[in-house]
C-alpha atoms as a PDB file:
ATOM      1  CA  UNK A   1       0.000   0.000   0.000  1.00  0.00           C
ATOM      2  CA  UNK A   2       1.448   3.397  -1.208  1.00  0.00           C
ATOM      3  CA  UNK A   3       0.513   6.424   1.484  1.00  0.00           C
ATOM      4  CA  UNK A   4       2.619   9.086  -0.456  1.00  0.00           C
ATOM      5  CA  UNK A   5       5.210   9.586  -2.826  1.00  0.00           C
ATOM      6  CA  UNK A   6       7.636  12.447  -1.783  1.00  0.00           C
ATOM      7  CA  UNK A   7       9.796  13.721  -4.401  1.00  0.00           C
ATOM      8  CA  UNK A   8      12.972  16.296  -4.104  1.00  0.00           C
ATOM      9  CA  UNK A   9      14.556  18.871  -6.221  1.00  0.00           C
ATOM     10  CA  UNK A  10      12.234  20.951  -8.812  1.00  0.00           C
ATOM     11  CA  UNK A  11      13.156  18.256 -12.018  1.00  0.00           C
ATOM     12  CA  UNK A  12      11.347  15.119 -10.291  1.00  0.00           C
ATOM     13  CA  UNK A  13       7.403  14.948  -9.769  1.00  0.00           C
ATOM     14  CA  UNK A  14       5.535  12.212  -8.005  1.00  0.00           C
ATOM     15  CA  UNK A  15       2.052  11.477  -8.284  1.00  0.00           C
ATOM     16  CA  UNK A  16      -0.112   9.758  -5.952  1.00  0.00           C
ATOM     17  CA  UNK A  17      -3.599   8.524  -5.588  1.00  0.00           C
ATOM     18  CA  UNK A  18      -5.283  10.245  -2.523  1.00  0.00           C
ATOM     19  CA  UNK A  19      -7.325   6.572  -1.130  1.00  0.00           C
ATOM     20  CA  UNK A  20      -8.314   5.626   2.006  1.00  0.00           C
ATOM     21  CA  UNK A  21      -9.416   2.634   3.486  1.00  0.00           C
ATOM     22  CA  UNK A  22     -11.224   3.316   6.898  1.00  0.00           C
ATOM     23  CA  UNK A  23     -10.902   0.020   9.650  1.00  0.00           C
ATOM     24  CA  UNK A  24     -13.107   0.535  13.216  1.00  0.00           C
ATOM     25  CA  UNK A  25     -11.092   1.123  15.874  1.00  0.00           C
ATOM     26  CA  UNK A  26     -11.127  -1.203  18.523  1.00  0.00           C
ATOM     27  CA  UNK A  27     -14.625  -2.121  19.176  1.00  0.00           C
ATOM     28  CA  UNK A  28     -14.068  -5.162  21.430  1.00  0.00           C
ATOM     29  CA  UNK A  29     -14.433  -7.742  18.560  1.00  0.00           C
ATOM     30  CA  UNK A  30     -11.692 -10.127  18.286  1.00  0.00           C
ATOM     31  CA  UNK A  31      -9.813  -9.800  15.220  1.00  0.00           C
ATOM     32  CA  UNK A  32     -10.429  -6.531  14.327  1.00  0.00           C
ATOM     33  CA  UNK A  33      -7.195  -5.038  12.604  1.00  0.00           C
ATOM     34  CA  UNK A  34      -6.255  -8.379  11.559  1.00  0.00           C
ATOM     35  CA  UNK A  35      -4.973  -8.370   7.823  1.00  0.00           C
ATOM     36  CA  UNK A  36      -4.676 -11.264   5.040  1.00  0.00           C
ATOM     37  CA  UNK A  37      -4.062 -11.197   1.304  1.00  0.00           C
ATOM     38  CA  UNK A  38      -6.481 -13.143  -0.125  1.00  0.00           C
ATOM     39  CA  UNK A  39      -5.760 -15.019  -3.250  1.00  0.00           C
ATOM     40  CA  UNK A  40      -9.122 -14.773  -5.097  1.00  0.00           C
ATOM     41  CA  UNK A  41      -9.025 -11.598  -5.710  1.00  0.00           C
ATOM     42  CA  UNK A  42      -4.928 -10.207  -5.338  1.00  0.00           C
ATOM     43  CA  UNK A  43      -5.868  -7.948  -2.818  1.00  0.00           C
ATOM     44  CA  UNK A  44      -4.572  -7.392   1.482  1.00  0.00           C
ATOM     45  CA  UNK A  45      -8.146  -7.190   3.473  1.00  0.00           C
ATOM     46  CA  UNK A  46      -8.319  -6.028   6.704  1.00  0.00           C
ATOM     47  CA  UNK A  47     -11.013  -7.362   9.209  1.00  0.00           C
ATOM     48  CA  UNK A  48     -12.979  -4.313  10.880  1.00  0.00           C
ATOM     49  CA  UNK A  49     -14.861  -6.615  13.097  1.00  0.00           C
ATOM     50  CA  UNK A  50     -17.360  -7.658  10.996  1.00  0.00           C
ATOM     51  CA  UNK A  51     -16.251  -8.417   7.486  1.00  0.00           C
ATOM     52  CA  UNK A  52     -12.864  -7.823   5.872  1.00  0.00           C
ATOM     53  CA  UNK A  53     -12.237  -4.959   3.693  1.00  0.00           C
ATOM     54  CA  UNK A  54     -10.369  -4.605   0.700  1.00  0.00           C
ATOM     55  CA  UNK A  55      -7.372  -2.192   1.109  1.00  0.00           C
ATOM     56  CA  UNK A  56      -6.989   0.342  -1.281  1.00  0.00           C
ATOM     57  CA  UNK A  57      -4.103   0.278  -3.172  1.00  0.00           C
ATOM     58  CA  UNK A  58      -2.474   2.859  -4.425  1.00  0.00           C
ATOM     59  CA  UNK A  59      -0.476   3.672  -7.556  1.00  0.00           C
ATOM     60  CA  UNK A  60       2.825   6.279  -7.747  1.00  0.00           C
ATOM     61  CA  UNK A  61       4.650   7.906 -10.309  1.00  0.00           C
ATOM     62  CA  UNK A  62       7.827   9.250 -10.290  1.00  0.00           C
ATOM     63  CA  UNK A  63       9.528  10.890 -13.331  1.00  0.00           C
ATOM     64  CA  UNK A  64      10.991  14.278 -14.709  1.00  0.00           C
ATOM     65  CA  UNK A  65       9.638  17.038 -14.954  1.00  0.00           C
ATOM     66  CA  UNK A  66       8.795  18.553 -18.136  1.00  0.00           C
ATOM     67  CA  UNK A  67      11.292  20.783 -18.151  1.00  0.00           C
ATOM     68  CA  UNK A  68      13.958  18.616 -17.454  1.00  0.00           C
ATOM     69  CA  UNK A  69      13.195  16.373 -19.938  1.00  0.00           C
ATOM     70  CA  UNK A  70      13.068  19.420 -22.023  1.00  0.00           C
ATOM     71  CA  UNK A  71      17.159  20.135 -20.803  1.00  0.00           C
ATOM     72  CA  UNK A  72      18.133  16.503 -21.236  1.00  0.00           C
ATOM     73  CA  UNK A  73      16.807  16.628 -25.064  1.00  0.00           C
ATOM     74  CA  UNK A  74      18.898  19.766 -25.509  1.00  0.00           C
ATOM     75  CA  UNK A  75      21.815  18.383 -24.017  1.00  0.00           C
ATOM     76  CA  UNK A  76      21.183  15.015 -26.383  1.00  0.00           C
ATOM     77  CA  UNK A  77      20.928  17.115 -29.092  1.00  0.00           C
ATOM     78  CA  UNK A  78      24.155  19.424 -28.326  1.00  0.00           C
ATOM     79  CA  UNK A  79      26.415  16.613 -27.704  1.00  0.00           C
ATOM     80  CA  UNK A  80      25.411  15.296 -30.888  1.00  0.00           C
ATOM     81  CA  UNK A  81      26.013  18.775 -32.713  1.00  0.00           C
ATOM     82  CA  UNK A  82      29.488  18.921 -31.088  1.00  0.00           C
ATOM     83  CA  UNK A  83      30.669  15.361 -31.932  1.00  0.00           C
ATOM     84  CA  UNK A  84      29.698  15.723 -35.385  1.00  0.00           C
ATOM     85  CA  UNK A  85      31.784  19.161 -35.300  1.00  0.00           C
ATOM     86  CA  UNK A  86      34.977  17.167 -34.019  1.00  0.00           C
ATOM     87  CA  UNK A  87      34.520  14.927 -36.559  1.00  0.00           C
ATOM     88  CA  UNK A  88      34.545  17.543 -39.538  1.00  0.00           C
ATOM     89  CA  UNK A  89      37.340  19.193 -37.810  1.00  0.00           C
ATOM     90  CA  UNK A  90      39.375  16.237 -37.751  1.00  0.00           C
ATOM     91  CA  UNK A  91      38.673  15.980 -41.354  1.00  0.00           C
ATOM     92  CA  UNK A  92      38.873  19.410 -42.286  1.00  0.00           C
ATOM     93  CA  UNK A  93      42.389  21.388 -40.812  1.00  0.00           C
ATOM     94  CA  UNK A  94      40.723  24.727 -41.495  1.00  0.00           C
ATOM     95  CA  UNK A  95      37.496  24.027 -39.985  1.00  0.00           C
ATOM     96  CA  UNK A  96      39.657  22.971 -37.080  1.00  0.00           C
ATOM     97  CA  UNK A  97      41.655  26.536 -37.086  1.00  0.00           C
ATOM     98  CA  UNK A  98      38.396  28.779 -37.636  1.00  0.00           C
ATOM     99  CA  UNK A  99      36.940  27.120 -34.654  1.00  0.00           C
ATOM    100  CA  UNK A 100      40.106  27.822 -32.465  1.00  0.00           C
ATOM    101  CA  UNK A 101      40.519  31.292 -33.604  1.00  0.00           C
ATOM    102  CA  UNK A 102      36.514  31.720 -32.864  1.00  0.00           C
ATOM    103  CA  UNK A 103      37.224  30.293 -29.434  1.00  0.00           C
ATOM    104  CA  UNK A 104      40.116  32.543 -28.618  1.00  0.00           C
ATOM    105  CA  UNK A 105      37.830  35.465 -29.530  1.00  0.00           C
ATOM    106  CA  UNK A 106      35.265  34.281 -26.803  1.00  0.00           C
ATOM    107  CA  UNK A 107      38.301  34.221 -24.428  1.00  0.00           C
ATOM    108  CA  UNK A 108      39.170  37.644 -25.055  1.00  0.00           C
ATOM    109  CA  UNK A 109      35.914  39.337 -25.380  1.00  0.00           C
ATOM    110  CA  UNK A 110      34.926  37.522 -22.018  1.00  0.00           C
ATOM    111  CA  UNK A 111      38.053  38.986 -20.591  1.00  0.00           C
ATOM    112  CA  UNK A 112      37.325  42.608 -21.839  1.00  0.00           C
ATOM    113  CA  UNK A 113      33.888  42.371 -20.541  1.00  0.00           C
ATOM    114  CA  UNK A 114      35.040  41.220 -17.360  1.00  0.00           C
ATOM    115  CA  UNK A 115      37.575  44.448 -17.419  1.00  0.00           C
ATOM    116  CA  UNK A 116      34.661  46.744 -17.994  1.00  0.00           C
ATOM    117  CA  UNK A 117      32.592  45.824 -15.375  1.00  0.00           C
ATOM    118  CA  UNK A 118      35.010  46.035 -12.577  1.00  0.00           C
END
């Protein structure tokens, strides 16, 4: 029997159904609280005193958000993009020195920025 499914972090969700199964306290009748899983029907019964009750049984989910599975697919995607690019650069010598030369201009750009805004 699922009570709750507690999930952490703002990429994981969890549904849960919201069921209850109420069993009489102690009313002086022997047995009461006593459980079983019956074979007929797959389910755990509990006795309330008087006949035994089917527990409800919940279902859970757990899985990624949407936007998670949104970042993973974009990650998927931009590993693919940059393997394919190392594989035309190591095919292609001045694809390979275009892309250095573009990365050394990030470098120094970031660095300028960085100046300015001290």
């Amino acid at each position: 029997m699922i009570r709750d499914v507690v999930t952490g972090g703002r990429y994981m969700q969890g549904v849960s159904g919201q069921l209850s199964t109420y069993v009489n306290g102690y009313s002086g009748l022997q047995g009461v609280g006593n459980m079983r899983y019956n074979t007929s029907n797959q389910n755990m019964e509990v006795y309330d005193g008087t006949t035994w009750v089917t527990l409800n049984m919940g279902y859970a989910s757990v899985a990624l958000s949407a936007e998670a599975e949104s970042l993973l697919d974009w990650a998927k995607q931009r590993r693919a993009e940059e393997l394919e690019l190392k594989a035309r650069m190591d095919q292609h010598p001045g694809l390979k020195d275009a892309y250095e030369r573009l990365e050394i201009m990030k470098a120094l750009t970031l660095e300028e920025e960085t100046k300015e805004q001290k």
